[in-house]
N, C-alpha and C. Protein backbone atom coordinates (compact mmCIF):
# COMPACT_ATOMS: atom_id res chain seq x y z
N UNK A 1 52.37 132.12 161.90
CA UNK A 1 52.88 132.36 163.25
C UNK A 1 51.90 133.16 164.10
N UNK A 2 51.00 134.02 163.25
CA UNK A 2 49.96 134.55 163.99
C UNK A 2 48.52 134.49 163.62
N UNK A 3 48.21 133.22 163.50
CA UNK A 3 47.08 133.10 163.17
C UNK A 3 46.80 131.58 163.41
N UNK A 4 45.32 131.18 163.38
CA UNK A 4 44.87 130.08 163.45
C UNK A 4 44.01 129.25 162.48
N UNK A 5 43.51 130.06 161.60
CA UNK A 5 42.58 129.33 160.92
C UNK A 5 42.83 128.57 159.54
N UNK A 6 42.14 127.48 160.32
CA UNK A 6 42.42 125.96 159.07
C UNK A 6 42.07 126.42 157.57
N UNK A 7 42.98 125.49 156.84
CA UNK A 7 42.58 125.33 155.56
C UNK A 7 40.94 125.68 155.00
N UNK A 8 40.63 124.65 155.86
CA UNK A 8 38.86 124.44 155.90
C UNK A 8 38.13 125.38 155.49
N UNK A 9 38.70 126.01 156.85
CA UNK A 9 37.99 127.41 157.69
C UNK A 9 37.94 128.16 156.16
N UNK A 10 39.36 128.86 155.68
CA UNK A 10 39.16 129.96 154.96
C UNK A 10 38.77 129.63 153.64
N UNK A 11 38.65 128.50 152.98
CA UNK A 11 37.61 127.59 151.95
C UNK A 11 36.60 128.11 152.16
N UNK A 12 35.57 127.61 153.48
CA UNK A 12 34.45 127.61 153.41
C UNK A 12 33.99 129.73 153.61
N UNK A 13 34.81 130.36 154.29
CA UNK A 13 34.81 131.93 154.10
C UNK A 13 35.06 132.41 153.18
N UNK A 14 35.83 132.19 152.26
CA UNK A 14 35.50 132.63 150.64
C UNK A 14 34.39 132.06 149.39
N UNK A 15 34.12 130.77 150.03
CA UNK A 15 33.09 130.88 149.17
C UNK A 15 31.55 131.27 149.69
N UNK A 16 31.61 131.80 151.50
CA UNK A 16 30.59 132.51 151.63
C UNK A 16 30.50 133.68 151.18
N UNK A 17 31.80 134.50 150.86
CA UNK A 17 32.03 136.01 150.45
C UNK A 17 31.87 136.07 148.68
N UNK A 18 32.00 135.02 148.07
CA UNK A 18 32.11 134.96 146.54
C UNK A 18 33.44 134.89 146.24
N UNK A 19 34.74 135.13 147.15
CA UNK A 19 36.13 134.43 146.31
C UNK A 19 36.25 133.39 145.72
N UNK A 20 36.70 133.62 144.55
CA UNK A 20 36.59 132.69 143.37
C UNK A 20 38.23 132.54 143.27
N UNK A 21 38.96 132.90 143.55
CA UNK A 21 40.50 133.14 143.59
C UNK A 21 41.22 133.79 144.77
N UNK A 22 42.20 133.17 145.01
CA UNK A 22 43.05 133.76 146.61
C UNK A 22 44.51 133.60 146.32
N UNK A 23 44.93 134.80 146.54
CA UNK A 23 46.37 134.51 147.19
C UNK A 23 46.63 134.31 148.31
N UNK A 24 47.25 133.60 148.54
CA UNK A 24 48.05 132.72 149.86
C UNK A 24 49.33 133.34 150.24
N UNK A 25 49.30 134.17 151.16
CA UNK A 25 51.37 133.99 151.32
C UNK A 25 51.12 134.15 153.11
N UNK A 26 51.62 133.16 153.09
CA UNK A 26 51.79 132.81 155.03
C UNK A 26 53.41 133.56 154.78
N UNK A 27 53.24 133.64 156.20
CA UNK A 27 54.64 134.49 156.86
C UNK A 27 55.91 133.55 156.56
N UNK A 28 56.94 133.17 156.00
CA UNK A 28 58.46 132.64 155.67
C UNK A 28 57.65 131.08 155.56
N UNK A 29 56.81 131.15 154.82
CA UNK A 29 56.59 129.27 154.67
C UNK A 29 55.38 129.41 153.01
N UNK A 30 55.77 128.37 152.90
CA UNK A 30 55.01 128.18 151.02
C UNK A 30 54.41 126.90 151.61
N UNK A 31 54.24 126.28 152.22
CA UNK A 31 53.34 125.14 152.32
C UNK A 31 52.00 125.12 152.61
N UNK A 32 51.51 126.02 153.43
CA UNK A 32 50.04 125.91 153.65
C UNK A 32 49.47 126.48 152.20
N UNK A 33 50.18 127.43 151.30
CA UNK A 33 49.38 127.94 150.07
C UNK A 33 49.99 126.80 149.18
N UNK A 34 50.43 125.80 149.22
CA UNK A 34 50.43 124.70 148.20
C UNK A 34 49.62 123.78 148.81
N UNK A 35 49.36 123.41 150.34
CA UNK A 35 48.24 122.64 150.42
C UNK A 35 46.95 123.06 150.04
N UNK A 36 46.89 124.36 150.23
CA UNK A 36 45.50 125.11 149.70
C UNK A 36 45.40 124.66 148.22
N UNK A 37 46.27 124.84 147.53
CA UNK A 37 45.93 124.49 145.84
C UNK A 37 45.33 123.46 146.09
N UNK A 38 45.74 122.24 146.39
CA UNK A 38 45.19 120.90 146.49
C UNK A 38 44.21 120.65 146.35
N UNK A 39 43.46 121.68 147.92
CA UNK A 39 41.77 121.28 148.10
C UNK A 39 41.34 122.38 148.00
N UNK A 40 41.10 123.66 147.52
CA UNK A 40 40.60 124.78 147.39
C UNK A 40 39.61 124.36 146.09
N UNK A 41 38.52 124.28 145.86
CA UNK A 41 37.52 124.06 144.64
C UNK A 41 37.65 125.37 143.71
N UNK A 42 38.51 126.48 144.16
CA UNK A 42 38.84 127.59 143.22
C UNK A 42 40.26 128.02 143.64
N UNK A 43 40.76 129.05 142.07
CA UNK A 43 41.77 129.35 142.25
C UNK A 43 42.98 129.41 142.97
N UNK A 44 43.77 129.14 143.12
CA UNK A 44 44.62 129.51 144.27
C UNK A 44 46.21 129.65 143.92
N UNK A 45 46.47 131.04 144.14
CA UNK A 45 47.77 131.54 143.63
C UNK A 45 48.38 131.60 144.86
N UNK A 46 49.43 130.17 144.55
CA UNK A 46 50.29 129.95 145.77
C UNK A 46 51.64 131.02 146.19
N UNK A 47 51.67 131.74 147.56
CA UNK A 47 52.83 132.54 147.71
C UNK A 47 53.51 132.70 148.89
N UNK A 48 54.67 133.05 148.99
CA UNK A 48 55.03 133.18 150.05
C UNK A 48 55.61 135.05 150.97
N UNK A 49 55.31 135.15 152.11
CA UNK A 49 55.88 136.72 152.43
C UNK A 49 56.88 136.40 153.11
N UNK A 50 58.05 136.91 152.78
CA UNK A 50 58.95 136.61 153.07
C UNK A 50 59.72 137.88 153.77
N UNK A 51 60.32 137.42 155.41
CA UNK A 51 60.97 138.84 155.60
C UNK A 51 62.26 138.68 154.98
N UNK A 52 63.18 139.63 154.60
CA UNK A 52 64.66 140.00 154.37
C UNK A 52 64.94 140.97 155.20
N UNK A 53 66.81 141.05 154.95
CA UNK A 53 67.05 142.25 156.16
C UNK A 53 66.54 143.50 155.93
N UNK A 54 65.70 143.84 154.79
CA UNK A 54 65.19 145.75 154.54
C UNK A 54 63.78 145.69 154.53
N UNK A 55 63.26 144.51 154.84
CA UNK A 55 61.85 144.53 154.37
C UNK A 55 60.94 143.59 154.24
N UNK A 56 59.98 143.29 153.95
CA UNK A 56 58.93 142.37 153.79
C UNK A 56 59.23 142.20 152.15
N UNK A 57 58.82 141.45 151.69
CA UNK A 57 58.36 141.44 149.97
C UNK A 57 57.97 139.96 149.53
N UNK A 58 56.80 139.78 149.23
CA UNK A 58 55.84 138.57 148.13
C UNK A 58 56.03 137.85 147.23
N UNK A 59 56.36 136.39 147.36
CA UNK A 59 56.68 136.00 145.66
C UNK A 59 55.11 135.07 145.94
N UNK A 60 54.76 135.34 144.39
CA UNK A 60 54.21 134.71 143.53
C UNK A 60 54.16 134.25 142.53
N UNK A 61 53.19 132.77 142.56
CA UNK A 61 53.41 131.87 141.47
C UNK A 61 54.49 130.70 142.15
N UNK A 62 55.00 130.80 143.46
CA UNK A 62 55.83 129.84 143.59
C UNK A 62 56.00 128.18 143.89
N UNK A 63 56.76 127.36 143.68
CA UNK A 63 56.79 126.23 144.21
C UNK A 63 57.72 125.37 145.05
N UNK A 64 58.73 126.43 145.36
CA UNK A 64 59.66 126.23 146.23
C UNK A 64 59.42 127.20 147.65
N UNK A 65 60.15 127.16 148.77
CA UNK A 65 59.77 127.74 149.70
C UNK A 65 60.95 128.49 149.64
N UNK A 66 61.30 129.99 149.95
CA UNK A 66 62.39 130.96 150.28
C UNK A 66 62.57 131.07 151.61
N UNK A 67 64.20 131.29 151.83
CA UNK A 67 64.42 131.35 153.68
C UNK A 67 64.51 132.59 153.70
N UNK A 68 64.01 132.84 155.18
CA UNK A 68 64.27 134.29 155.24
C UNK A 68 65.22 134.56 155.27
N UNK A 69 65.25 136.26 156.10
CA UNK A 69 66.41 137.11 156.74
C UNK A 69 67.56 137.21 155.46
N UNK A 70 67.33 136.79 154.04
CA UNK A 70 68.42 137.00 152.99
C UNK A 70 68.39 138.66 153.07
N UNK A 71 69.04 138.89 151.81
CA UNK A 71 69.05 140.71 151.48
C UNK A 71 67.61 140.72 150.24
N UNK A 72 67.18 141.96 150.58
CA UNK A 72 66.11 142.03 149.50
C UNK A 72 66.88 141.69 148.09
N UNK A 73 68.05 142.00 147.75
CA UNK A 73 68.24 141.49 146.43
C UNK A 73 68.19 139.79 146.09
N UNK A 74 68.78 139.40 147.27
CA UNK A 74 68.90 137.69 146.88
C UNK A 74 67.45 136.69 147.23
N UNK A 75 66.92 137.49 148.11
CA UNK A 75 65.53 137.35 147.96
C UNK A 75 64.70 137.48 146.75
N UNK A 76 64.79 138.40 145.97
CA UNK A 76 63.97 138.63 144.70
C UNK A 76 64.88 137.83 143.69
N UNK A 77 66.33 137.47 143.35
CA UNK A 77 66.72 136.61 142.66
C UNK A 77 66.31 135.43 142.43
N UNK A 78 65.95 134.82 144.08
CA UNK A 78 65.40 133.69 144.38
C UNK A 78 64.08 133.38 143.74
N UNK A 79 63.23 134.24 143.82
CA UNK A 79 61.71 134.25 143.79
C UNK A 79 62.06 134.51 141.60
N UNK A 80 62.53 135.08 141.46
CA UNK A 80 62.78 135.07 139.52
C UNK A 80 63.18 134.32 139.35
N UNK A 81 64.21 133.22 140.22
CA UNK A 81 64.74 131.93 139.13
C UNK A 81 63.56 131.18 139.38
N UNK A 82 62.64 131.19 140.11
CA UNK A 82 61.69 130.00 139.78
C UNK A 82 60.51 130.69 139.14
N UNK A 83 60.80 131.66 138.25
CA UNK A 83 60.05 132.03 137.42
C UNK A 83 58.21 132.73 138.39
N UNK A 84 58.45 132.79 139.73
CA UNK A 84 57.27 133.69 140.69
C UNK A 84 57.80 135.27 140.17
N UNK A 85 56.62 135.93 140.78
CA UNK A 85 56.25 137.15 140.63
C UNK A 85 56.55 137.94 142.15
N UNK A 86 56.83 139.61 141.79
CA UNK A 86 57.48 140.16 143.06
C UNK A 86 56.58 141.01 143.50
N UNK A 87 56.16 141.08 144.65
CA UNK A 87 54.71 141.90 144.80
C UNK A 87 55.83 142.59 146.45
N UNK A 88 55.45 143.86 146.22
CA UNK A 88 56.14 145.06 146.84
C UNK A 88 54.60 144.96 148.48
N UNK A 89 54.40 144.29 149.32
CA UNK A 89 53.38 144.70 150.74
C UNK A 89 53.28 145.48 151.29
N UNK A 90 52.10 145.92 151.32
CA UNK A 90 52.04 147.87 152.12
C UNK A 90 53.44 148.17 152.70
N UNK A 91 53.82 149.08 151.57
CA UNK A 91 54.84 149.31 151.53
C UNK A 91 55.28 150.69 152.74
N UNK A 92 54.06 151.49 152.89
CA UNK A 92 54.18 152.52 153.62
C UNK A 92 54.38 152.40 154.63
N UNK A 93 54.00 151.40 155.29
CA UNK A 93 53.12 150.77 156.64
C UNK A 93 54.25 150.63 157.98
N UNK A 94 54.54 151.71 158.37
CA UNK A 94 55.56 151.75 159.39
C UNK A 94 55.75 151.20 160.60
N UNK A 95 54.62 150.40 161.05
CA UNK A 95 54.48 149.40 161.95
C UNK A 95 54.85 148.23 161.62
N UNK A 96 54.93 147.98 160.67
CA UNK A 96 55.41 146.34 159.64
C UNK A 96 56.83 146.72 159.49
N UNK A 97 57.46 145.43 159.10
CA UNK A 97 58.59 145.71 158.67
C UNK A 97 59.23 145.60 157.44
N UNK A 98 57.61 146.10 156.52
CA UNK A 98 57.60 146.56 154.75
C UNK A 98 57.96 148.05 155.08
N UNK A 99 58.40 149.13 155.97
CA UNK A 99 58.14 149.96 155.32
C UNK A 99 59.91 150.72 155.01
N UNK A 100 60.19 150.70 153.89
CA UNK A 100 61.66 150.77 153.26
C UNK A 100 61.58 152.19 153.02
N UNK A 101 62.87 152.42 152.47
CA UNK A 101 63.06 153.93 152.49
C UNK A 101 63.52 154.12 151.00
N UNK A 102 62.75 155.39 150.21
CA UNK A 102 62.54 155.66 148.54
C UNK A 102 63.81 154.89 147.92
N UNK A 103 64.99 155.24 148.85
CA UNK A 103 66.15 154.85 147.78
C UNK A 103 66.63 153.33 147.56
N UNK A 104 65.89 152.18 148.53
CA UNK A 104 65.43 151.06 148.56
C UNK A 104 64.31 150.66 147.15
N UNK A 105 63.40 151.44 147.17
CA UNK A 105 62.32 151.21 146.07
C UNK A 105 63.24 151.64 144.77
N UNK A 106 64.29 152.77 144.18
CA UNK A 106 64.58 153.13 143.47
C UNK A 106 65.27 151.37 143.04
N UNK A 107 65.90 151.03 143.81
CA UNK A 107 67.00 150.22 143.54
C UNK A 107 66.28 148.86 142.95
N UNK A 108 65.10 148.09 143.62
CA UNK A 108 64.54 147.02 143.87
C UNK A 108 63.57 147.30 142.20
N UNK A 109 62.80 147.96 142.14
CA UNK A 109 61.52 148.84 141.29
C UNK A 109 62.25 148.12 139.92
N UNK A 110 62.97 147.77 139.10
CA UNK A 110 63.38 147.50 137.76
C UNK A 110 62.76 145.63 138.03
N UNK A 111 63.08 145.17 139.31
CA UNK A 111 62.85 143.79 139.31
C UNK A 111 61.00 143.25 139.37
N UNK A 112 60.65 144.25 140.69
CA UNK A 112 59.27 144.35 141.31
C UNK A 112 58.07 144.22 140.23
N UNK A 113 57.22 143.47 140.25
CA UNK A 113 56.06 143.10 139.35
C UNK A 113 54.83 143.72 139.46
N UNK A 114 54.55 144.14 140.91
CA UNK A 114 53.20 144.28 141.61
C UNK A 114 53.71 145.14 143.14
N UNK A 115 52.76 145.84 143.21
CA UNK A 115 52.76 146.95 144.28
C UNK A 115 51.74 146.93 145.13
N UNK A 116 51.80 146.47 146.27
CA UNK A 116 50.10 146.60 146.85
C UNK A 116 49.42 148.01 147.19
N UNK A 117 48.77 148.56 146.69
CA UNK A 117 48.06 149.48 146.57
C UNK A 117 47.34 149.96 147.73
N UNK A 118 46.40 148.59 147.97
CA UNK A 118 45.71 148.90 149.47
C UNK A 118 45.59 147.41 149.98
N UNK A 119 45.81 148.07 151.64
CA UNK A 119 46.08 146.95 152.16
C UNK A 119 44.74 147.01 153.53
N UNK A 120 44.43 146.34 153.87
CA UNK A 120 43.04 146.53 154.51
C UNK A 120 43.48 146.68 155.97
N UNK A 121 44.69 145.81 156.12
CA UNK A 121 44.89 146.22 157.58
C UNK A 121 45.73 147.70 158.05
N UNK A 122 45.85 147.90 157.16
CA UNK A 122 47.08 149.35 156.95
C UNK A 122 46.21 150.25 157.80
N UNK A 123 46.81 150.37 159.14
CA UNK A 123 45.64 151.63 159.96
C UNK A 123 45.70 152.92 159.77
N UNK A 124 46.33 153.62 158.41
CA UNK A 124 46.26 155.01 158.00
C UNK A 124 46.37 154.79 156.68
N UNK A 125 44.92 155.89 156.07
CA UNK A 125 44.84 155.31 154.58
C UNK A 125 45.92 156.00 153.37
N UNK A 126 46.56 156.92 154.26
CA UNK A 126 47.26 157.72 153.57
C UNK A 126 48.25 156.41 153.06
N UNK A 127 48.79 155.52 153.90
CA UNK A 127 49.74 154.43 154.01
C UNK A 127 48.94 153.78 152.46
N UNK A 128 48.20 153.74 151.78
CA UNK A 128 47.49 153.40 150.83
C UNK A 128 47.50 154.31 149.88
N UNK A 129 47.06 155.75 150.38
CA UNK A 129 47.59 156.49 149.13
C UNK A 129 48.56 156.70 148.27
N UNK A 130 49.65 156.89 149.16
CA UNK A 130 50.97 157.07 149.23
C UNK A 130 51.55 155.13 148.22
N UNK A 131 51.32 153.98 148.58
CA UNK A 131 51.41 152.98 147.87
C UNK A 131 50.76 153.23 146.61
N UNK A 132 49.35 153.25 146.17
CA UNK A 132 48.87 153.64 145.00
C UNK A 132 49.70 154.93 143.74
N UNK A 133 50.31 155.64 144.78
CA UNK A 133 51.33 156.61 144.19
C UNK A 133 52.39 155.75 143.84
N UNK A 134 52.65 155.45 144.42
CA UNK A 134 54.21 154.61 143.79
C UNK A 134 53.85 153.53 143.12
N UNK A 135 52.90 153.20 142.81
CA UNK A 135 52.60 152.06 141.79
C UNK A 135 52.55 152.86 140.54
N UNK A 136 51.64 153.96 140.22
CA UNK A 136 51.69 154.85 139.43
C UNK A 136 53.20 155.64 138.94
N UNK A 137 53.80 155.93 139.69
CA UNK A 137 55.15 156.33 139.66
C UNK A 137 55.94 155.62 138.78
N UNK A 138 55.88 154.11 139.09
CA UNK A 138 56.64 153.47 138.12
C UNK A 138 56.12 152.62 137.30
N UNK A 139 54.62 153.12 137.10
CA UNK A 139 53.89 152.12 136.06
C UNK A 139 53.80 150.38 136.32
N UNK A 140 53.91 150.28 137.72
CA UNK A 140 53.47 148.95 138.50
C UNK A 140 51.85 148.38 138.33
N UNK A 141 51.44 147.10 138.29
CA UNK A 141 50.43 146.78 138.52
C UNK A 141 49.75 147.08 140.01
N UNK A 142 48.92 147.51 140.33
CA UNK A 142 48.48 147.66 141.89
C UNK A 142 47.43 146.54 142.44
N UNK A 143 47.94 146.17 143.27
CA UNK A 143 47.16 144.85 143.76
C UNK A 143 46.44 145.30 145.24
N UNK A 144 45.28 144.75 145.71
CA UNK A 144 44.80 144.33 146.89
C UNK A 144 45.35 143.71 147.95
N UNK A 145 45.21 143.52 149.15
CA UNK A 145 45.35 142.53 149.94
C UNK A 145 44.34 142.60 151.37
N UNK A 146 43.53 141.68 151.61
CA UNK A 146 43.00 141.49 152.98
C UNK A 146 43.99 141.62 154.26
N UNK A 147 45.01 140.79 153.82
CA UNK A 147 46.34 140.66 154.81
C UNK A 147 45.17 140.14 156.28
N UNK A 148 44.29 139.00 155.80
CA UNK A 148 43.42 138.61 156.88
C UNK A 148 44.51 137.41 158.04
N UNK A 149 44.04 137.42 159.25
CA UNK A 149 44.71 137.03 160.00
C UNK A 149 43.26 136.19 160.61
N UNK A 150 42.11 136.37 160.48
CA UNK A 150 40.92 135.87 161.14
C UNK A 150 40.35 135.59 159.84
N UNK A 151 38.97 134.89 160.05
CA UNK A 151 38.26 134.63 159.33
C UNK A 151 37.19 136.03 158.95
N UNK A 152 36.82 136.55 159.63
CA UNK A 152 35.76 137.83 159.31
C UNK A 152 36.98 138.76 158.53
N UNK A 153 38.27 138.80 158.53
CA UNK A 153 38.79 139.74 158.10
C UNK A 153 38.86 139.54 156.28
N UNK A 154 38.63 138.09 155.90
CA UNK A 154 39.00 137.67 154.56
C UNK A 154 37.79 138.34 153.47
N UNK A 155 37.83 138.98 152.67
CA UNK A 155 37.34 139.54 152.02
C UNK A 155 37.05 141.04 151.94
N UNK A 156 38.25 141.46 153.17
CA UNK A 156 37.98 143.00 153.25
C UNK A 156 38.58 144.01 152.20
N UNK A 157 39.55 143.25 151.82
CA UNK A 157 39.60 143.76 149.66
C UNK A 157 40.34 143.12 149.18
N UNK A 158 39.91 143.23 148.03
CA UNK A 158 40.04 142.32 146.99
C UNK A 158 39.91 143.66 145.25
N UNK A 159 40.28 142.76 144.65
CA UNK A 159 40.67 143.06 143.01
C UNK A 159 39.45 142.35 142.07
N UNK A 160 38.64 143.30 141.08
CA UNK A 160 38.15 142.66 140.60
C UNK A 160 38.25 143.03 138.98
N UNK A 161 38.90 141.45 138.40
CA UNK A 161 39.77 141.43 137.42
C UNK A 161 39.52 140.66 136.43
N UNK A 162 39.89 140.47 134.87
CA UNK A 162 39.24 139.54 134.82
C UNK A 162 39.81 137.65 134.82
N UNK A 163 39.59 136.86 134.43
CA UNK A 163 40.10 135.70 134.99
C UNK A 163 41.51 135.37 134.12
N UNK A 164 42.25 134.36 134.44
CA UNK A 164 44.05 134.45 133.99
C UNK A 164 44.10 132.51 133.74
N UNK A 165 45.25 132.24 133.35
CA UNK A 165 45.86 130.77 132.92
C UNK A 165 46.91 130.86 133.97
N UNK A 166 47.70 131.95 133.70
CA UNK A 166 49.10 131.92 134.00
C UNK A 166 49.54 132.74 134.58
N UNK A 167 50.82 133.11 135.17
CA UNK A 167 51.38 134.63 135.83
C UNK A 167 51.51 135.63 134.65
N UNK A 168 51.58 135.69 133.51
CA UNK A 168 51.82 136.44 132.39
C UNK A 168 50.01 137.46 132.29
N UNK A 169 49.06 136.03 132.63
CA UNK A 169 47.47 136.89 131.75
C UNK A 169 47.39 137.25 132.84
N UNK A 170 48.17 136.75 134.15
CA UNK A 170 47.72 137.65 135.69
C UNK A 170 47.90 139.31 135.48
N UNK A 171 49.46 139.55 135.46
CA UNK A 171 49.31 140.85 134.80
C UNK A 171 49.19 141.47 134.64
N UNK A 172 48.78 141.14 133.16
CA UNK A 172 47.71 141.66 132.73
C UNK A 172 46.27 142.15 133.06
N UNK A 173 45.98 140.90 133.67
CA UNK A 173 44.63 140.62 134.25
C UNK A 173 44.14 142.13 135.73
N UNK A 174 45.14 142.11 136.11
CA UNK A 174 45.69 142.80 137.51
C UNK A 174 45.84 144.39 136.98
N UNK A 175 46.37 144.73 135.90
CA UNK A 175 46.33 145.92 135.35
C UNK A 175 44.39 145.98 134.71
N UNK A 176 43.72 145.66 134.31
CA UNK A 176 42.71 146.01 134.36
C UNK A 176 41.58 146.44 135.26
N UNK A 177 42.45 145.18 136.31
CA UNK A 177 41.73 145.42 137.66
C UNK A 177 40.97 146.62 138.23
N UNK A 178 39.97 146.27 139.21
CA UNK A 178 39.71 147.23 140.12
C UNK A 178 39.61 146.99 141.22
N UNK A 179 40.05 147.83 142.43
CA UNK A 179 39.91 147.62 143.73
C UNK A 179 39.38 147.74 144.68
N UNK A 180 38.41 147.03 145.04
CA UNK A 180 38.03 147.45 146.56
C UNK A 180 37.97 147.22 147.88
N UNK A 181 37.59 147.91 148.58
CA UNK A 181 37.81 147.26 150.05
C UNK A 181 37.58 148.32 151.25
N UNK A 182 37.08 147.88 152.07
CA UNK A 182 37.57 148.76 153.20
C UNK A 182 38.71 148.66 154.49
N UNK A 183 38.95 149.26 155.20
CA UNK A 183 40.21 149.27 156.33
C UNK A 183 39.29 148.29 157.49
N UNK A 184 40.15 147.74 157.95
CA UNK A 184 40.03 146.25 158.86
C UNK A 184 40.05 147.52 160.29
N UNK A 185 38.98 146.72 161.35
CA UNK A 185 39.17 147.39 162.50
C UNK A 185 40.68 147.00 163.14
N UNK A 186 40.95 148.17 164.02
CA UNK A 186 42.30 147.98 164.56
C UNK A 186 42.24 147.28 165.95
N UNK A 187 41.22 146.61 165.83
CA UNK A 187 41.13 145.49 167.19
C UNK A 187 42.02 143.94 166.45
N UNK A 188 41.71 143.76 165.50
CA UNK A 188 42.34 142.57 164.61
C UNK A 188 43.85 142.66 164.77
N UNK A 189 44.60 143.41 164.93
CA UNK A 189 46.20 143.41 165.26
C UNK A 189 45.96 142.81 166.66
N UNK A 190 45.17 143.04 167.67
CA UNK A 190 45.33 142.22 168.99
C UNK A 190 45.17 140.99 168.91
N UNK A 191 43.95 140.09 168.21
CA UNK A 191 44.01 138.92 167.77
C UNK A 191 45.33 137.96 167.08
N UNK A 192 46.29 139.10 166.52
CA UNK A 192 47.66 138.52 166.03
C UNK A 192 48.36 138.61 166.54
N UNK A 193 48.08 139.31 167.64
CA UNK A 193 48.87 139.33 168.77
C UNK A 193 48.64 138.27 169.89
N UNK A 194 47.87 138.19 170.28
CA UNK A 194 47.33 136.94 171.27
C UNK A 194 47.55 136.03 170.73
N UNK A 195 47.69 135.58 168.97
CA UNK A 195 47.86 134.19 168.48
C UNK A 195 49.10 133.64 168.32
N UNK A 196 50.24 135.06 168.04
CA UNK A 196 51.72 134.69 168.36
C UNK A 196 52.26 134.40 169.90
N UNK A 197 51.37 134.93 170.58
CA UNK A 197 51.92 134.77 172.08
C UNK A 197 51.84 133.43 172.67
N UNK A 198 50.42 132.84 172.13
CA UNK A 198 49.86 131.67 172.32
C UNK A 198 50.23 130.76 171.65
N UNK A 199 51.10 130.79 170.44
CA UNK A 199 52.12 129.55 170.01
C UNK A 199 53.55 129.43 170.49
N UNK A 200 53.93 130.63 171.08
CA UNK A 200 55.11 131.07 171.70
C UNK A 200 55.00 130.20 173.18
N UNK A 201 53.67 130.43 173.62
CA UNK A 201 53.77 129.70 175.13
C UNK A 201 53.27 128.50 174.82
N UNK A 202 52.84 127.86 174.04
CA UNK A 202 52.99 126.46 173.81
C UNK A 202 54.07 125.49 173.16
């Protein structure tokens, strides 16, 4: 909904950056990260971000598409019967509408798989610290995310892990991990902004 760039496009930008593997989760839709599997010449862990009424939250591994606006619980039911993975999105991030309140995480945290740790567009890094803490807190895997909306933004972090079959050696794979990245300039929220406005007026 706020963004533009083709399939193509972010193919040919990861394999100028060295991504060898991507997660995909477009905003309430699973189709562009299952067309990506198709033609992507590497990895591609299909997902979807899905809003609910308390929050943002990630399934991965999926092959069905989830509707929004459910409750975070029937949302994450959804995303476990088809056997995907639950990845918690800058969770701190009070401009998004991931950012939930502790006694939300207490409740959700027994189901949750993955915690994003750092998120590149997150414009206060504390919003990162503070996630990396609560991954630790409950002994969560901590994951990356570009959360790219442009093409220059894709590769601004990433996990480097070692390689997986399945959601099980992911993991795994993801707990060995390491992360890096730096914070995305805060001119890139205007670009997602101009790109929702501009499908809105068309």
């Amino acid at each position: 909904m706020d963004c533009t760039m083709s399939l193509e496009a972010i193919i040919a930008r990861c394999l100028e950056v060295g991504i060898n593997c991507l997660g995909v989760a477009d905003h309430n839709t699973l189709a562009g990260s299952l067309k990506m599997k198709e033609i992507a010449p590497f990895r591609i862990v299909p997902g979807e971000e899905i809003l609910t009424s308390e929050g943002e939250v990630i399934g991965f591994f999926l092959d069905r598409e989830i509707p929004s606006k459910l409750s975070m619980k029937e949302t994450i039911s959804l995303i476990k019967a088809q056997g995907g993975l639950v990845c918690v999105p800058h969770p701190y991030d009070r401009l998004r509408y991931s950012a939930f309140k502790d006694q939300v995480f207490d409740e959700i945290m027994p189901y949750v798989d993955i915690i994003e740790g750092f998120n590149a567009r997150s414009l206060s890094k504390r919003n990162s610290i503070k996630a990396m803490a609560l991954a630790h807190k409950y002994g969560k895997p901590a994951s990356a995310g570009s959360d790219a909306h442009t093409l220059p933004e894709i590769g601004n972090a990433y996990v480097e892990m070692p390689d997986f079959n399945n959601k099980d050696e992911f993991l795994n794979a993801l707990l060995e991990g390491k992360i890096f990245g730096s914070q995305t300039s805060p001119t890139a929220h205007f670009a997602s902004t101009l790109n929702r406005l501009k499908k809105r007026l068309s």
